[in-house]
N, C-alpha and C. Protein backbone atom coordinates (compact mmCIF):
# COMPACT_ATOMS: atom_id res chain seq x y z
N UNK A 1 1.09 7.78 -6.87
CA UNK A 1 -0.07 8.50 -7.30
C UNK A 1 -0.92 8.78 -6.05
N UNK A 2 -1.35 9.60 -5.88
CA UNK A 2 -2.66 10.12 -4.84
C UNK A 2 -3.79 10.11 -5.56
N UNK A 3 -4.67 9.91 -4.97
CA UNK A 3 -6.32 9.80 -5.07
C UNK A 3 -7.08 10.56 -4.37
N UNK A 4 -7.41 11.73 -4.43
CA UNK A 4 -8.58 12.40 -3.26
C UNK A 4 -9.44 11.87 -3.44
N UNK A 5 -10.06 11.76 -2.04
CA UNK A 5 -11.43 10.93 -1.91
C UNK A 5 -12.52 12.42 -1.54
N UNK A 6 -13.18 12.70 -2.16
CA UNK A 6 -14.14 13.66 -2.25
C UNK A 6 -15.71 13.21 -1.18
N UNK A 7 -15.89 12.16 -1.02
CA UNK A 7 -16.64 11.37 -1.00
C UNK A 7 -16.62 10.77 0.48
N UNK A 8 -17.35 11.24 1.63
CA UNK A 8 -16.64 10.76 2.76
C UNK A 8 -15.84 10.94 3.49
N UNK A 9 -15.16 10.53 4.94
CA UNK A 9 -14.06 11.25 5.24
C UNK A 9 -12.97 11.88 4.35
N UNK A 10 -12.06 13.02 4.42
CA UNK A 10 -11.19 13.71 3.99
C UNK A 10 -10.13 12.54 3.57
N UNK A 11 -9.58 12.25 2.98
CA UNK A 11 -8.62 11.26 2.92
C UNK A 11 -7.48 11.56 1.46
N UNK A 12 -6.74 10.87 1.58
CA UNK A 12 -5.93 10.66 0.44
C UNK A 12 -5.21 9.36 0.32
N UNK A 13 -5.76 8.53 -1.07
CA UNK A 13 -4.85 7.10 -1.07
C UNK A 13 -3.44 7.45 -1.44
N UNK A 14 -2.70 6.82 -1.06
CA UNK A 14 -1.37 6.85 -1.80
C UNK A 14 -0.93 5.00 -2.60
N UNK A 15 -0.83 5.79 -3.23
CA UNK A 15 -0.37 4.30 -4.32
C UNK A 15 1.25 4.21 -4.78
N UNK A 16 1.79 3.38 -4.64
CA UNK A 16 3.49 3.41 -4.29
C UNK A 16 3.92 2.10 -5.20
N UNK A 17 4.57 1.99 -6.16
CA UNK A 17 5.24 0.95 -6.62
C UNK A 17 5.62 -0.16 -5.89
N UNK A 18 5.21 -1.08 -5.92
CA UNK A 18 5.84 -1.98 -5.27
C UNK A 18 5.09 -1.88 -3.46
N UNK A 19 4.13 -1.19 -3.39
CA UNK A 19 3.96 -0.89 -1.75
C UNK A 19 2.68 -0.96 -1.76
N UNK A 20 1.86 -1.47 -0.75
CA UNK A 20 0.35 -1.32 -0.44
C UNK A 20 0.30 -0.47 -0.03
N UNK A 21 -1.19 -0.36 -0.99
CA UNK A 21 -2.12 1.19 -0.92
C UNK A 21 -2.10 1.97 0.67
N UNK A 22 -1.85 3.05 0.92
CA UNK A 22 -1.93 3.62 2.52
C UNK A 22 -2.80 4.63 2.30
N UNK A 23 -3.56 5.00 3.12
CA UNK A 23 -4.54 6.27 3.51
C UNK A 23 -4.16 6.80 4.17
N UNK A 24 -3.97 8.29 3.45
CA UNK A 24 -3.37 9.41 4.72
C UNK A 24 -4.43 10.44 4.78
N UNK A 25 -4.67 10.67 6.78
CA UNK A 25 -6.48 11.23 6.65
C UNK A 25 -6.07 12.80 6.91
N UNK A 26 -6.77 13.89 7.25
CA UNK A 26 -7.06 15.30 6.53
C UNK A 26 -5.79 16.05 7.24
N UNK A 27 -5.33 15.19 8.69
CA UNK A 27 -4.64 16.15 9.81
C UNK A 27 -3.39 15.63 9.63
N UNK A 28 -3.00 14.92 8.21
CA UNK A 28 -1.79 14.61 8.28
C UNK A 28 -0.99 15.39 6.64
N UNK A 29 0.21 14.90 6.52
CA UNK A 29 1.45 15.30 5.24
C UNK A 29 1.11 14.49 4.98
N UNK A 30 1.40 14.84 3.16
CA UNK A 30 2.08 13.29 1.97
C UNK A 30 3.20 14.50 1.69
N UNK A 31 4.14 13.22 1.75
CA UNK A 31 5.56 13.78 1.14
C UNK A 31 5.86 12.70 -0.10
N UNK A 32 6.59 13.42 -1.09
CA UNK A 32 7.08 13.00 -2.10
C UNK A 32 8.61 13.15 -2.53
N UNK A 33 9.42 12.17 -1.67
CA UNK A 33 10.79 12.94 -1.58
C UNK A 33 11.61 12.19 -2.96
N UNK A 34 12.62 13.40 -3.43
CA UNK A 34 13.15 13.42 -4.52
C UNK A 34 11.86 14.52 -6.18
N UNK A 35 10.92 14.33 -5.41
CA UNK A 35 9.95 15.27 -6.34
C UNK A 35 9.66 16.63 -5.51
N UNK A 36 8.76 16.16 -4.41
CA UNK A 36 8.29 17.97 -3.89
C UNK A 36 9.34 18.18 -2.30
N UNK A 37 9.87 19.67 -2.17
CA UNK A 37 10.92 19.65 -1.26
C UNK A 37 10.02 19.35 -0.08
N UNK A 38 8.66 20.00 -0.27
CA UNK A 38 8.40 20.15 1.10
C UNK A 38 7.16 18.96 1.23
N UNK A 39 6.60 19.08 2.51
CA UNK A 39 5.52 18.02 3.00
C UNK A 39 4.10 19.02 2.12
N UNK A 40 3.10 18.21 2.18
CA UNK A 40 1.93 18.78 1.34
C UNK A 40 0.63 18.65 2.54
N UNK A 41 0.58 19.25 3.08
CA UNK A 41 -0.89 19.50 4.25
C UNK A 41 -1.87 18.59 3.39
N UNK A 42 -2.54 17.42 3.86
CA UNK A 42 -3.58 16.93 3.39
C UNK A 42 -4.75 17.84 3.07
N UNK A 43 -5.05 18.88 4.13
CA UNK A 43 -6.29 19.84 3.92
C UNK A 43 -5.81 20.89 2.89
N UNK A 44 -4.27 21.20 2.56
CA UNK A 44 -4.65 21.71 1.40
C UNK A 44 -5.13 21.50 0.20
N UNK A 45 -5.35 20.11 -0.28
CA UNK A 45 -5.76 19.49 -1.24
C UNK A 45 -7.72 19.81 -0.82
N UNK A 46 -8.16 20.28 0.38
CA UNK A 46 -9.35 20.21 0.58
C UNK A 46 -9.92 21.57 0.66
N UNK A 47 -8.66 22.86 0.90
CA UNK A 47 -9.13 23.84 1.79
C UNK A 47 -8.40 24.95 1.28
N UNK A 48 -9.19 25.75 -0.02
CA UNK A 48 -8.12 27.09 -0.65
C UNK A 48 -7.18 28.31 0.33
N UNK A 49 -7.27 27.83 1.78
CA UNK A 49 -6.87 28.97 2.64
C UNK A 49 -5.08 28.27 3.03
N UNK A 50 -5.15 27.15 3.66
CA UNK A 50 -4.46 25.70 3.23
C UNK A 50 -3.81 26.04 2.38
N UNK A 51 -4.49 25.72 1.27
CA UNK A 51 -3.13 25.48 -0.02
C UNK A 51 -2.86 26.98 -0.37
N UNK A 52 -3.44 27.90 0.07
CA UNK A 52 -2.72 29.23 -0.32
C UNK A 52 -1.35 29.20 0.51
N UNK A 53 -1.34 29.00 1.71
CA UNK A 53 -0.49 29.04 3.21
C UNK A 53 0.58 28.22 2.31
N UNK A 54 0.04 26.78 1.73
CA UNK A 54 1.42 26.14 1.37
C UNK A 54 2.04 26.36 0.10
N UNK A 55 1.08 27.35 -1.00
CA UNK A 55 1.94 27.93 -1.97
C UNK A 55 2.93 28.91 -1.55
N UNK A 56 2.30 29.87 -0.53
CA UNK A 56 3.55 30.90 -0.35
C UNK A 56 4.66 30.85 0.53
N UNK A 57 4.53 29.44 1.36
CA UNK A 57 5.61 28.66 1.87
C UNK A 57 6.50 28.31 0.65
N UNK A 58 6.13 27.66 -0.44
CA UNK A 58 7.29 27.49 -1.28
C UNK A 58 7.77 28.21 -2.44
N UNK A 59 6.57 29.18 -2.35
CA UNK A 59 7.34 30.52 -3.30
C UNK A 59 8.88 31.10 -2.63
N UNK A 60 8.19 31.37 -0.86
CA UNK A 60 9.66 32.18 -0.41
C UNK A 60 10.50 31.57 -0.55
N UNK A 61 10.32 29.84 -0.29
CA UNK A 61 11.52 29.12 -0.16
C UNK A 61 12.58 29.52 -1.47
N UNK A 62 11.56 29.59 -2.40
CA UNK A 62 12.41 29.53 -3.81
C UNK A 62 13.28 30.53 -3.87
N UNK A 63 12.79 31.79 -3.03
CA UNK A 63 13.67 32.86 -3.42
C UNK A 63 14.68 33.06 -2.14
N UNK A 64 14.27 32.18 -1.18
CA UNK A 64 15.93 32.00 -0.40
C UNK A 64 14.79 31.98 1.43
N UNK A 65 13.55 31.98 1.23
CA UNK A 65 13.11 32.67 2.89
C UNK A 65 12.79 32.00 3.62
N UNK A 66 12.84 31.52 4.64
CA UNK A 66 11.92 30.60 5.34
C UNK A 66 10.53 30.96 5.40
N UNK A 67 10.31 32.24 5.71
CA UNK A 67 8.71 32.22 6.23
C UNK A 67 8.21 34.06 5.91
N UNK A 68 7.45 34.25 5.83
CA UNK A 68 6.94 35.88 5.66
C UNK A 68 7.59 36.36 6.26
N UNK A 69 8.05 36.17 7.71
CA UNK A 69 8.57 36.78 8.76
C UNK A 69 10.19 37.47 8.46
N UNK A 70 10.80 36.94 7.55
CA UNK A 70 11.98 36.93 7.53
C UNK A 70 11.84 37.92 6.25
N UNK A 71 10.85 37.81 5.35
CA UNK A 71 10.48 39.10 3.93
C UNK A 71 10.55 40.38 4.64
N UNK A 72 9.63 40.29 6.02
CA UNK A 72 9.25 41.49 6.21
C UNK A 72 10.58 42.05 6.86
N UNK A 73 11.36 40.87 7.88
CA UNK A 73 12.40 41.68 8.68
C UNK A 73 14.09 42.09 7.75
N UNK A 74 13.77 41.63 6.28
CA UNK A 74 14.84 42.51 5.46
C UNK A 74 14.02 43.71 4.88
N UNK A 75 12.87 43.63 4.51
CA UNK A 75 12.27 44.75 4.00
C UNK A 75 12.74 45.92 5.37
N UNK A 76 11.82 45.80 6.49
CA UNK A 76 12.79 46.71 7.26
C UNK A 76 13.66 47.21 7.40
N UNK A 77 15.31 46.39 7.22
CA UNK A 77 16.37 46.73 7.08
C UNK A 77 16.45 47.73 6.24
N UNK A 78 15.88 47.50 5.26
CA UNK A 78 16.25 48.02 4.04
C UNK A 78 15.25 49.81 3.70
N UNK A 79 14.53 49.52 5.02
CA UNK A 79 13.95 50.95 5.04
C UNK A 79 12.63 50.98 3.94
N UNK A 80 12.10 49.69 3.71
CA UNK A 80 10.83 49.88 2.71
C UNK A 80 9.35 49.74 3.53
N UNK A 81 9.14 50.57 2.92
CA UNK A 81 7.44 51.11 3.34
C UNK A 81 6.25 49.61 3.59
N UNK A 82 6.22 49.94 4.34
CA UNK A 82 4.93 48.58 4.97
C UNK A 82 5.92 47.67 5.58
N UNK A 83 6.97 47.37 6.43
CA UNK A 83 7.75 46.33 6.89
C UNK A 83 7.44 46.21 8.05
């Protein structure tokens, strides 16, 4: 489970079965492996520009892309307008 701390430095508890509580602070990842593929930017949990950046990181992923960069350089190929 995670906990944002609203309240004070930027932080996030992590709470782990079996594991003492750890604090991970604003400039770091929580990963959740076997649940989320990718790492989760602590400041996106703080910062709508952030978690926009890391939604459309895993939208492309879903549809096969690494990064915008690679949308735009098949759109090119492919001769479509704005590439």
């Amino acid at each position: 489970m995670w906990v944002v701390r609203l309240v004070g430095p930027r932080r996030v508890e992590v709470y782990e079965s079996g594991k003492p509580v750890r604090t991970v602070a604003s400039n770091a990842e929580l990963t959740a492996p076997g649940t989320l593929k990718n790492p989760v930017p602590v400041l996106a949990l703080f910062d709508r520009e952030v978690a926009h950046e890391a939604t459309l990181r895993n939208l492309l992923q879903r549809r096969g892309y690494g990064r915008l960069d690679s949308v735009r350089a098949v759109a090119g190929r492919q001769g479509l307008v704005g590439a």
